[in-house]
Protein backbone atom coordinates (compact mmCIF):
# COMPACT_ATOMS: atom_id res chain seq x y z
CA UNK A 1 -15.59 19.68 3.28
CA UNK A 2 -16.05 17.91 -0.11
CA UNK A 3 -17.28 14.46 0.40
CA UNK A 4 -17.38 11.85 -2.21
CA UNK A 5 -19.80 9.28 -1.30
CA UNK A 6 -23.53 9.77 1.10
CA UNK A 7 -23.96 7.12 3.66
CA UNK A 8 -26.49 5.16 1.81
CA UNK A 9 -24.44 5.33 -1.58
CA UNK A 10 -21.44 4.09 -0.08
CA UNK A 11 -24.11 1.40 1.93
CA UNK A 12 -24.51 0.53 -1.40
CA UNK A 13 -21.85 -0.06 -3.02
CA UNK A 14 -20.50 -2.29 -0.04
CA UNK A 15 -22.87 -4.37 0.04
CA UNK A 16 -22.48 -5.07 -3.64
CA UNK A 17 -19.01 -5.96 -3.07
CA UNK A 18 -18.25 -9.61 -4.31
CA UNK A 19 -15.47 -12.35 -4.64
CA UNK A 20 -14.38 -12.70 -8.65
CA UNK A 21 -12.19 -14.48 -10.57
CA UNK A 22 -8.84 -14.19 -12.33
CA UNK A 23 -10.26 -14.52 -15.12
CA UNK A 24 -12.92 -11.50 -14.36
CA UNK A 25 -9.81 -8.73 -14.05
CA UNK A 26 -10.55 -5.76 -16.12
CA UNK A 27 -13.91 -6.68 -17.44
CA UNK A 28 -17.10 -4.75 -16.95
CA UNK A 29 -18.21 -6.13 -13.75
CA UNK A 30 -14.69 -5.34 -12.23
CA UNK A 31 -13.86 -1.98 -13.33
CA UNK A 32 -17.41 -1.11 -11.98
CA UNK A 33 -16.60 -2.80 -8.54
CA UNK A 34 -12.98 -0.79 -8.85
CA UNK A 35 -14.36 2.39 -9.19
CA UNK A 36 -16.76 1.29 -6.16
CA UNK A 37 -13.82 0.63 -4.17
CA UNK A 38 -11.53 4.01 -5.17
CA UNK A 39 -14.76 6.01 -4.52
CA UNK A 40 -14.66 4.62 -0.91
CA UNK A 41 -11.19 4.62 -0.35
CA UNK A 42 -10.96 8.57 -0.91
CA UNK A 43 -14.31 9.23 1.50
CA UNK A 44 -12.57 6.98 3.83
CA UNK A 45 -9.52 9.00 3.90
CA UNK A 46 -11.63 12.14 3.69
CA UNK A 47 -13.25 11.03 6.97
CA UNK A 48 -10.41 9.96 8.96
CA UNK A 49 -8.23 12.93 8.17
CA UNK A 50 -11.07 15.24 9.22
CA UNK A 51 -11.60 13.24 11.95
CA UNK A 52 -15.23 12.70 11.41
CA UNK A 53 -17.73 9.90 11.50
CA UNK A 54 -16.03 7.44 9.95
CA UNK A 55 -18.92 5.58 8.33
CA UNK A 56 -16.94 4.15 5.63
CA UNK A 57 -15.64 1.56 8.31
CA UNK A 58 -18.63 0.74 10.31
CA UNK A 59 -20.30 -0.40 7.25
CA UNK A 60 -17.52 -2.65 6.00
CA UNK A 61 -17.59 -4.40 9.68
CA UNK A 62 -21.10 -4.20 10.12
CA UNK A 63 -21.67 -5.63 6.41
CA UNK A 64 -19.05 -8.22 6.83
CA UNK A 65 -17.40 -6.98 3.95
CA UNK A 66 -13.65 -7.05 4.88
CA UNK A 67 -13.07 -10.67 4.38
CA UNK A 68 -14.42 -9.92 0.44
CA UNK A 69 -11.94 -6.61 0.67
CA UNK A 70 -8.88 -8.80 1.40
CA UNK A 71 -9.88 -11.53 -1.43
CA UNK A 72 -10.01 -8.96 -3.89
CA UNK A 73 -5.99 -7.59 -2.56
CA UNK A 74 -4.49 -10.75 -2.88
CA UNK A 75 -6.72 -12.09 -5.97
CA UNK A 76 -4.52 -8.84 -7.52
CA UNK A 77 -1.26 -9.96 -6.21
CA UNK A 78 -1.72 -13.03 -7.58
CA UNK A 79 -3.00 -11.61 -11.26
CA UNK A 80 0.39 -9.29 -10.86
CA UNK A 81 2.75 -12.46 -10.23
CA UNK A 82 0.98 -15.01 -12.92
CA UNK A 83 -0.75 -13.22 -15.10
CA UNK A 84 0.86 -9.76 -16.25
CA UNK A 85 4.58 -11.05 -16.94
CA UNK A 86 3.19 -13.29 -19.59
CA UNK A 87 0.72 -10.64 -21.01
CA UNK A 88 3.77 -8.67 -21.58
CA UNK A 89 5.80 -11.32 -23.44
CA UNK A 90 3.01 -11.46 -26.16
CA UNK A 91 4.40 -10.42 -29.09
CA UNK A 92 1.15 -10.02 -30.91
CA UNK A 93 0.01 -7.85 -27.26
CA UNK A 94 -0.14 -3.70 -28.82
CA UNK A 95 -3.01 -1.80 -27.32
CA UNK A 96 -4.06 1.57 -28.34
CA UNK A 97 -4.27 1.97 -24.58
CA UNK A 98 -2.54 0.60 -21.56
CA UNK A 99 -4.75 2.48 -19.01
CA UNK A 100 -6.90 -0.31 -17.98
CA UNK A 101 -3.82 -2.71 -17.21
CA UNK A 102 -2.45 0.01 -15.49
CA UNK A 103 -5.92 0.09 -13.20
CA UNK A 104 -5.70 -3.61 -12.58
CA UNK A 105 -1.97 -2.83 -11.31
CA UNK A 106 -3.27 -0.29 -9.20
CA UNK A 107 -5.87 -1.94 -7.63
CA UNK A 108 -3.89 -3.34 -5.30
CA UNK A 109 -2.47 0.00 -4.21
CA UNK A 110 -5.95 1.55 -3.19
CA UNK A 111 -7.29 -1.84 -1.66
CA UNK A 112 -4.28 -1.95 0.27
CA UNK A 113 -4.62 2.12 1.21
CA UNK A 114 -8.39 1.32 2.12
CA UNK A 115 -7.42 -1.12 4.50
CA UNK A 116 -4.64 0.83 5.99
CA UNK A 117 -7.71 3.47 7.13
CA UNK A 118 -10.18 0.81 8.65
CA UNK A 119 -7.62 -2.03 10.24
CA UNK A 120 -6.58 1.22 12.68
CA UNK A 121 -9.61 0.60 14.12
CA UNK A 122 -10.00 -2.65 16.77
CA UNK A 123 -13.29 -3.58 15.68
CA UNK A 124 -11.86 -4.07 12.23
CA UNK A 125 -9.42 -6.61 13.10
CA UNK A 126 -12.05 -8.66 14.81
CA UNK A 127 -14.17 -8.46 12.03
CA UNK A 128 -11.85 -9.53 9.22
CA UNK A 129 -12.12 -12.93 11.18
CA UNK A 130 -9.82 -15.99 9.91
CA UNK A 131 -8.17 -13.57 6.80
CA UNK A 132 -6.26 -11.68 8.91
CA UNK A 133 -3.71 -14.79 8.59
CA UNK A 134 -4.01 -14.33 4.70
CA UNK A 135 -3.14 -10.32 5.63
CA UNK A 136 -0.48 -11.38 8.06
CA UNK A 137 0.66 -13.32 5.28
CA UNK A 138 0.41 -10.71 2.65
CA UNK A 139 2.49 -8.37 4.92
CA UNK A 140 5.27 -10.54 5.38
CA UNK A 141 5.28 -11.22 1.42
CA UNK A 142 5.44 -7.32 0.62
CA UNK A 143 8.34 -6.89 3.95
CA UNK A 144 10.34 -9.62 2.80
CA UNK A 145 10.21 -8.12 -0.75
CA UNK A 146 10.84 -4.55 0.66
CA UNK A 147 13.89 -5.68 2.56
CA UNK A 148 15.37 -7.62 -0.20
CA UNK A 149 15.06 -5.01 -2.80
CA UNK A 150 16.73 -2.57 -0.64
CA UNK A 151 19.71 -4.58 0.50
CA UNK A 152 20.43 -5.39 -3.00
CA UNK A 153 20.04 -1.37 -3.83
CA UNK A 154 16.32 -2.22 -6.25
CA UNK A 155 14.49 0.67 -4.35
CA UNK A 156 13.01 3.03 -6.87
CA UNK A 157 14.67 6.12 -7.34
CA UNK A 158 11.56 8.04 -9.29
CA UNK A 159 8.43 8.72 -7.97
CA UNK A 160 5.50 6.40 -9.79
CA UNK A 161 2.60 8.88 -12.39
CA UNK A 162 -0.46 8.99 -11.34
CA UNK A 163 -4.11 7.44 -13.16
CA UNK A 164 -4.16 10.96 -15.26
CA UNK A 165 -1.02 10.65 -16.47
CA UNK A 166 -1.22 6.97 -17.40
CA UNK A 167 -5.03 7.57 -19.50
CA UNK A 168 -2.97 8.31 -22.74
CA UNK A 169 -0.84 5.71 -24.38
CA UNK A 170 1.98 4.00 -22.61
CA UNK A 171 4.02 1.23 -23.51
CA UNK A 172 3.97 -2.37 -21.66
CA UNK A 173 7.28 -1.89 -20.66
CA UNK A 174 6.46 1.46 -19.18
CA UNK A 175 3.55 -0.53 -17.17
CA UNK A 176 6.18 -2.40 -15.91
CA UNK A 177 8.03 0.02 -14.37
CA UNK A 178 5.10 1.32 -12.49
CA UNK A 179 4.60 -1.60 -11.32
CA UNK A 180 7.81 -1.75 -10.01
CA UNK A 181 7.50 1.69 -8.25
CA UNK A 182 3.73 0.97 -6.96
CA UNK A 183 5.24 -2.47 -5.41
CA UNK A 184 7.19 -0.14 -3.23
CA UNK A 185 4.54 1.85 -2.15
CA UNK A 186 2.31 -1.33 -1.33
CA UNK A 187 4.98 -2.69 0.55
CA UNK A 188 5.15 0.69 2.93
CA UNK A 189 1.70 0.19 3.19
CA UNK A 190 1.53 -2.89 4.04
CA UNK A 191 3.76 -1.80 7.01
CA UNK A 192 0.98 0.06 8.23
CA UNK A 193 -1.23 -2.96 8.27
CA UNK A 194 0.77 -4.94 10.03
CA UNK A 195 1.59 -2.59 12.56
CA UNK A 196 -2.32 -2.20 13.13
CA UNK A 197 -2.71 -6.00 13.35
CA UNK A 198 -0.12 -5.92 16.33
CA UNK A 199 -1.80 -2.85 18.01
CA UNK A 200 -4.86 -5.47 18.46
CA UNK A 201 -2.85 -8.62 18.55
CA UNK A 202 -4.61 -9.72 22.14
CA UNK A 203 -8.32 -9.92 21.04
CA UNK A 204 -7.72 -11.87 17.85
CA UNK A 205 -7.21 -15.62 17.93
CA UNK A 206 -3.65 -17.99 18.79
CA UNK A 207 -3.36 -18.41 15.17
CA UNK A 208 -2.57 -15.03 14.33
CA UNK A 209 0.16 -14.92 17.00
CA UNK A 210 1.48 -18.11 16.26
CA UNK A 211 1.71 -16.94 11.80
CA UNK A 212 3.34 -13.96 13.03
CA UNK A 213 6.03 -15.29 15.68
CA UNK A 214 6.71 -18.68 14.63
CA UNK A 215 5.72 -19.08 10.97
CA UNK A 216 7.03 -15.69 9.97
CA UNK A 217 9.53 -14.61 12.41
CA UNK A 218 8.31 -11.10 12.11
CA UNK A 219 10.55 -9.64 14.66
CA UNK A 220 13.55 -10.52 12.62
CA UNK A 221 11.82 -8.95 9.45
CA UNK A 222 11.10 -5.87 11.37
CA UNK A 223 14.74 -5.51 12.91
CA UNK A 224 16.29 -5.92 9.01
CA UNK A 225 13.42 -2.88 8.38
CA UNK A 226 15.02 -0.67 10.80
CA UNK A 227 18.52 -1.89 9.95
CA UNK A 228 18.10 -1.04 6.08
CA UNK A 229 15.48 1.93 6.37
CA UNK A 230 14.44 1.63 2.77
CA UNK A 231 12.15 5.11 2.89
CA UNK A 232 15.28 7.08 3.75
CA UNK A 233 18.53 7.51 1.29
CA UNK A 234 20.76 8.68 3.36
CA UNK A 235 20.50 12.44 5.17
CA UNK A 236 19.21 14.13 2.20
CA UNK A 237 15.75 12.22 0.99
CA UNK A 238 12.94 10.45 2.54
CA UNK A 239 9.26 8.52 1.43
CA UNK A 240 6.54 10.75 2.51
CA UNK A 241 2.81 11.25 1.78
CA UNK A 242 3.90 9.02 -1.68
CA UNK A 243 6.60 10.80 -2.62
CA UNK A 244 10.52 11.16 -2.08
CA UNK A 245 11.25 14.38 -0.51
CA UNK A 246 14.03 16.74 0.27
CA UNK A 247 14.76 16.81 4.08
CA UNK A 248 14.99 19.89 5.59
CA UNK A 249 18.23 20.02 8.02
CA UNK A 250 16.40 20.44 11.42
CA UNK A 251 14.05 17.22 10.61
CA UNK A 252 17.30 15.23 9.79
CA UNK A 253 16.88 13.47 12.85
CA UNK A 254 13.36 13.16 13.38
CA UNK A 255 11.69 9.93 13.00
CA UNK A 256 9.38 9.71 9.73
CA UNK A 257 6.16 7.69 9.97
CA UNK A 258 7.30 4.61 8.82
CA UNK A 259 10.17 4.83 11.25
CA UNK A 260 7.60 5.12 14.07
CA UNK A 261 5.43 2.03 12.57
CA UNK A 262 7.92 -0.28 13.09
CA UNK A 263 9.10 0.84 16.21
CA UNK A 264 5.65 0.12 17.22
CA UNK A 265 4.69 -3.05 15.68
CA UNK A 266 8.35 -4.21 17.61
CA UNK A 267 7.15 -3.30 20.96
CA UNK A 268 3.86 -4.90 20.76
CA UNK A 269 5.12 -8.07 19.22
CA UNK A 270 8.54 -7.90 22.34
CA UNK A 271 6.60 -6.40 25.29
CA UNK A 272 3.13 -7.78 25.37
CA UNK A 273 2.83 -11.22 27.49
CA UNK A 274 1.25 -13.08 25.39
CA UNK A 275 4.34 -12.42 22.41
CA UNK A 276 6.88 -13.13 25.22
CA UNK A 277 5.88 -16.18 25.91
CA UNK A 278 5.23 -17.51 22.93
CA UNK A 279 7.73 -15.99 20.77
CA UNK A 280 11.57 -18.47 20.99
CA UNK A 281 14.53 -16.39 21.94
CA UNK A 282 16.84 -18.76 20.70
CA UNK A 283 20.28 -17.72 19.59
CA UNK A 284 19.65 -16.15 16.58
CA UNK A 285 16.83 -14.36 17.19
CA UNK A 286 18.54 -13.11 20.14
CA UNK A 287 21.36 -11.80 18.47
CA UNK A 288 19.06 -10.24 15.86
CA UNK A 289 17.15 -8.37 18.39
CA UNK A 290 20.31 -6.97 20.20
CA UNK A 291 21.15 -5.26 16.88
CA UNK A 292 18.26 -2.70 18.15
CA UNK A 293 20.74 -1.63 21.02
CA UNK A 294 22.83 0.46 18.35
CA UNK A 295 19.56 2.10 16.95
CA UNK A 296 17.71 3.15 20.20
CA UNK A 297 19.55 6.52 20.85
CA UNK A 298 18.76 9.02 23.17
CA UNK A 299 17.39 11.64 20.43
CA UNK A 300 14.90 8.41 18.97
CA UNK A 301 13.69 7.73 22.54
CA UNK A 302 13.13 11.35 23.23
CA UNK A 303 10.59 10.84 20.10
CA UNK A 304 9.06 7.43 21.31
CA UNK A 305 9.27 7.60 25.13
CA UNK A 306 7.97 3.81 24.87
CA UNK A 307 11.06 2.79 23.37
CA UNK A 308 12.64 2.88 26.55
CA UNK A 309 10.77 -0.48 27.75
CA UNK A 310 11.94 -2.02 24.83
CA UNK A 311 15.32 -0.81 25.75
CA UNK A 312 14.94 -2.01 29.24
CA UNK A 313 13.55 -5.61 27.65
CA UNK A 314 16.89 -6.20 25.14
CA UNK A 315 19.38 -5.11 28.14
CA UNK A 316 17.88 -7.42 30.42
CA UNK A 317 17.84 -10.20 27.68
CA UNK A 318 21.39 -9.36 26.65
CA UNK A 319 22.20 -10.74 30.12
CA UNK A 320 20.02 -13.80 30.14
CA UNK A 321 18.88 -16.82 28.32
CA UNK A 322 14.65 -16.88 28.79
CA UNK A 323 13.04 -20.12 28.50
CA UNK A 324 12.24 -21.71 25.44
CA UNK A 325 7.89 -21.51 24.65
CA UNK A 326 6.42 -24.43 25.78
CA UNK A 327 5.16 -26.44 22.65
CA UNK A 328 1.54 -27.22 23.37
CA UNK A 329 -0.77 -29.31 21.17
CA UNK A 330 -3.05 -26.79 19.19
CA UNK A 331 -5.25 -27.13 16.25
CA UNK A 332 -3.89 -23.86 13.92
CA UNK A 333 -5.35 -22.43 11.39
CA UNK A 334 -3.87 -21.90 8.20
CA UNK A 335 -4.39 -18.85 5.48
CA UNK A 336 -6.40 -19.85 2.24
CA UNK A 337 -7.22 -17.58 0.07
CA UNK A 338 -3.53 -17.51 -1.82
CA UNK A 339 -3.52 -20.71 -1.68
CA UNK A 340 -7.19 -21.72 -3.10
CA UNK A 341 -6.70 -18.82 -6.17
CA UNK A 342 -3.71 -20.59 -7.07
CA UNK A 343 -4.81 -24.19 -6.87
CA UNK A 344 -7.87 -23.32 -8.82
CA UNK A 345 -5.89 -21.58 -11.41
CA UNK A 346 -2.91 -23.82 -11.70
CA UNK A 347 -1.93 -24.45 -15.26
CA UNK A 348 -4.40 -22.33 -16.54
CA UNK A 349 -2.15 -18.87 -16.44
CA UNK A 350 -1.51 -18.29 -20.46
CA UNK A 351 -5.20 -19.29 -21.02
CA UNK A 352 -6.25 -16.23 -18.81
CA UNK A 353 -3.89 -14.42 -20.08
CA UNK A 354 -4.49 -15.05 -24.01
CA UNK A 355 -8.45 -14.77 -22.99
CA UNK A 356 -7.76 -11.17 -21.30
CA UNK A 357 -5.71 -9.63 -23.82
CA UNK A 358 -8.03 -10.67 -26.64
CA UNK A 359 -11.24 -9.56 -24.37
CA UNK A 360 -10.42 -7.32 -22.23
CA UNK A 361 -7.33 -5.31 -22.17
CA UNK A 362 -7.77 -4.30 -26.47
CA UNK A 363 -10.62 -2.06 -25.80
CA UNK A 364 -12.40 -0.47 -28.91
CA UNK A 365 -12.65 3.69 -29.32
CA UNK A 366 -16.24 3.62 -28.20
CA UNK A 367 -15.02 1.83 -24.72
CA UNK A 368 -11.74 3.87 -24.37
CA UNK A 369 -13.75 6.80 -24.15
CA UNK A 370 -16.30 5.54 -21.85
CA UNK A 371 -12.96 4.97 -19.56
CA UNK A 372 -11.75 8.22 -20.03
CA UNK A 373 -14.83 9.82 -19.30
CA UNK A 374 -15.35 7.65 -15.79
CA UNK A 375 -12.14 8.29 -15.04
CA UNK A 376 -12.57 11.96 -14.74
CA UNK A 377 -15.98 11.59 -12.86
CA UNK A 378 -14.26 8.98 -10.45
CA UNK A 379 -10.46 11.47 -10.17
CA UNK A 380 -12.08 14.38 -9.37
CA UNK A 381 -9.15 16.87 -8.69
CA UNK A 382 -11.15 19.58 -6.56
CA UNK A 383 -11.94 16.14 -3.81
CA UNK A 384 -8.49 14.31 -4.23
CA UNK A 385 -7.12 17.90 -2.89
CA UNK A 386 -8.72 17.48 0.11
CA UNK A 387 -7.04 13.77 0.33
CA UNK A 388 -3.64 15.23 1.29
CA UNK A 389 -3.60 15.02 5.16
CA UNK A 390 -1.18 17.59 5.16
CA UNK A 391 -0.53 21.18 3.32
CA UNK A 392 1.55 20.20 0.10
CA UNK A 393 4.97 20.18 0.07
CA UNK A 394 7.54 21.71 -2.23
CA UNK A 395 9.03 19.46 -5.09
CA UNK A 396 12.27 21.24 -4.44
CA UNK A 397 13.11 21.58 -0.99
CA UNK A 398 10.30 19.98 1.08
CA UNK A 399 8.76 23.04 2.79
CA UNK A 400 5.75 24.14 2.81
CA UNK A 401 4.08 24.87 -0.93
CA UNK A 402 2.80 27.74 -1.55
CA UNK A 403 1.76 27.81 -5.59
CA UNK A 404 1.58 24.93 -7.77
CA UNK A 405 2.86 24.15 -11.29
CA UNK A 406 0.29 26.26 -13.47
CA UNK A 407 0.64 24.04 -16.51
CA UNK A 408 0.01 20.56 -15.15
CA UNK A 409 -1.39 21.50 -11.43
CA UNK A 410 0.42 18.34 -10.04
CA UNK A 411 3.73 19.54 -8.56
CA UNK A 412 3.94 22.20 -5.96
CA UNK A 413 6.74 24.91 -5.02
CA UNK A 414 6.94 27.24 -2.44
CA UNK A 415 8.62 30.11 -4.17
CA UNK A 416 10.01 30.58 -8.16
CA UNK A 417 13.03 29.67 -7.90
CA UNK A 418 12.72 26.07 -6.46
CA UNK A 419 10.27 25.92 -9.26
CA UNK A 420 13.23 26.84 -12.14
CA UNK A 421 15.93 24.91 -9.87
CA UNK A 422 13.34 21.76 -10.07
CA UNK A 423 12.28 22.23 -13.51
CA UNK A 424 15.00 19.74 -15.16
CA UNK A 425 13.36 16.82 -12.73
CA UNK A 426 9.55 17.67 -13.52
CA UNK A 427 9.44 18.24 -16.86
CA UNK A 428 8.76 14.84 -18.46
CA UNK A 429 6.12 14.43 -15.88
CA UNK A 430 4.63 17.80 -16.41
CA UNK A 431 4.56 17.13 -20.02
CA UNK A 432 3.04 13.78 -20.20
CA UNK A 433 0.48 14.87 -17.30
CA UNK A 434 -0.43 17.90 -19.60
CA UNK A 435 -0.52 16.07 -22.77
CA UNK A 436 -2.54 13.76 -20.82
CA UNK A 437 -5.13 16.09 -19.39
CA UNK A 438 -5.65 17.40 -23.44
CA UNK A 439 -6.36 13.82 -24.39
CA UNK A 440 -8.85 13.07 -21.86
CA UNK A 441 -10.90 16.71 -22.67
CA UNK A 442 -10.94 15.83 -26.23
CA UNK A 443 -12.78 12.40 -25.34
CA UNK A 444 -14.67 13.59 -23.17
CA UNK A 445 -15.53 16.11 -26.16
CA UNK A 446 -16.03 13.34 -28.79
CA UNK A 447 -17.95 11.23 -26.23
CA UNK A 448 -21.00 14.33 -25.07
């Protein structure tokens, strides 16, 4: 197997992680910890999927390193919220390049990925220490959003270009866009994170359980999740592996991943003790909960035998009132890192902005092909193969792909005619992935 980090490189590199700054997005010092942090992300992944030693996270808990991991997601989410909209309304703002905004916009995606491979681990969890509130927190920001965008019909109906594809020149408003469509696939992420958190709930502290059932009301988030299924439009298409996908008719009815997730994180959060008793079933919540009956069918209990607990739990509740948590005196903690980025920043957000476009995001030639050329080293296409956990799917129909589009080696098909009948779909892609791929070996030509 292809690996992309040693075990003392990525020792390294961990330990060299650090907290920064708003205003230290997109310099030097954090596109070198970025490219740190991708590197380990795909040997993470590598590792997990090939169920091997998964080094990557034993040395972020043994380091102590997670806590600096989940500053550096939110520090992002923050930058993406204050920062970029009014880096985009500067009319003087025309780069010859938009590829390093469009790594600072990313970011958050592969932090967020990288977690999603070490918090399934126990150990994790108890290592993150007081931040898992500011990831429980995070979670319910990116939930909330997801259900919200797709009652009001805001899911995104195109698939989001990759870093290769973005390393020639794009417009701010195309940034945006991407944006839009890598929120999404944060927020499905983020799913996974907080279904992890749950899985573990017991050995971390009251103030974890307390953010999630009292402060958040995450049951009732999860329940509008399964009642609005935003990875799914209708029979024909659902998320998967980062990608909308035909549905095949036999796997109509089978539950995807994301499906099973929250499923999950609702019977850890209904069925362990500690939960029931401190979770209230007051009216409301009750009658959001008993909106699960309709869902819990014989064909999606077949797939999660568990479910039939939880199916046990709702009919008993429909039948009773339980008693209200009792309302003892504790000292709670409260997340800080949101809050503590913001404070320190407050008023200051056109400043940062003004300083990063004039310092940071105009890059000369010299430094746009230094970028170009790192990017290829860090993207190498032979290791981010082995990345998919699965064999690739066709762009067509969704079966298994057997040959790949020769021109821009990004889309696969499993015979020539899905290939022609797709064609119409993939060919802006293809060509701006192509055109894309010519740019970056003519800097890379210029720059050796």
């Amino acid at each position: 197997m292809d690996s992309v980090l040693l075990h003392g490189e990525a020792e390294g590199y961990i330990q060299s992680l650090e907290n920064m700054s708003l205003r230290d997005i997109g310099g030097q010092r954090w596109f070198r910890q970025h490219e740190f942090i991708e590197k380990l992300n795909m040997q993470a992944i590598l590792n997990a999927s090939a169920n091997q030693d998964e080094f990557i996270k034993d040395l972020f808990v043994s380091l102590g390193k997670i806590p600096t991991l989940v500053h550096a997601l939110i520090l992002t989410e923050v930058w993406k919220h204050k920062v970029f909209p009014i880096i985009c309304k500067l009319q003087d703002f025309n780069p010859k390049s938009t590829f390093l905004l469009y790594m600072v916009i990313h970011h958050e995606a592969t932090i967020i990925n990288l977690l999603e491979t070490i918090m399934y681990h126990k150990e994790s969890s108890e290592a993150a220490g007081d931040c898992v509130l500011d990831l429980v927190d995070y979670c319910h920001r990116k939930l909330t959003l997801l259900v919200g965008r797709s009652v009001s019909g805001e899911i995104p109906t195109q698939d989001r270009i990759t870093h290769t594809q973005m390393s020639g020149t794009a417009s701010v408003q195309d940034l945006q866009k991407q944006s839009d469509m890598l929120e999404f696939e944060i927020s499905i992420k983020a799913l996974s994170v907080l279904c992890y958190i749950t899985d573990h709930i017991e050995s971390l502290s009251l103030s974890v359980l307390s953010r999630m059932l009292c402060t958040h009301n995450m049951p009732c988030v999860l329940v509008q999740l399964v009642e609005n299924c935003p990875w799914k439009r209708g029979t024909q298409e659902k998320y998967t592996e980062g990608k909308w996908r035909a549905v095949l008719p036999e796997d109509q009815l089978k539950l995807s991943k994301h499906d099973g997730q929250v499923w999950i994180a609702l019977l850890n959060l209904m069925l362990k003790p500690d939960c029931q008793r401190k979770y209230d079933f007051n009216s409301f919540n009750k009658t959001q909960l008993l909106k699960l009956c309709g869902f819990l069918t014989d064909v999606v209990i077949d797939q999660l035998p568990n479910l039939l607990d939880l199916k046990h739990f709702l009919s008993q509740l429909a039948l009773t009132d339980p008693v209200a948590p009792k309302k003892d005196l504790i000292l709670e903690q409260v997340p800080e890192i949101w809050n503590n980025i913001v404070m320190e920043n407050d008023k200051k957000w056109k400043a940062i902005a003004k300083y990063q476009v004039t310092h940071v995001f105009n890059p000369s030639e010299s430094e746009l092909r230094e970028q170009a050329s790192r990017l290829a080293q860090t993207y190498n296409l032979d290791v981010m193969e082995n990345l998919i956990p699965d064999k690739p799917k066709c762009g067509a129909c969704g079966r298994t792909g057997a040959k790949r589009c020769s021109r821009c080696q990004g889309e696969w098909y499993c015979n020539r005619e899905c290939q022609v009948k797709h064609w119409p779909k993939h060919k802006p892609s293809c060509n701006l992935m192509a055109d894309a791929f010519q740019k970056l070996q003519e800097e890379m030509k210029i720059n050796s």
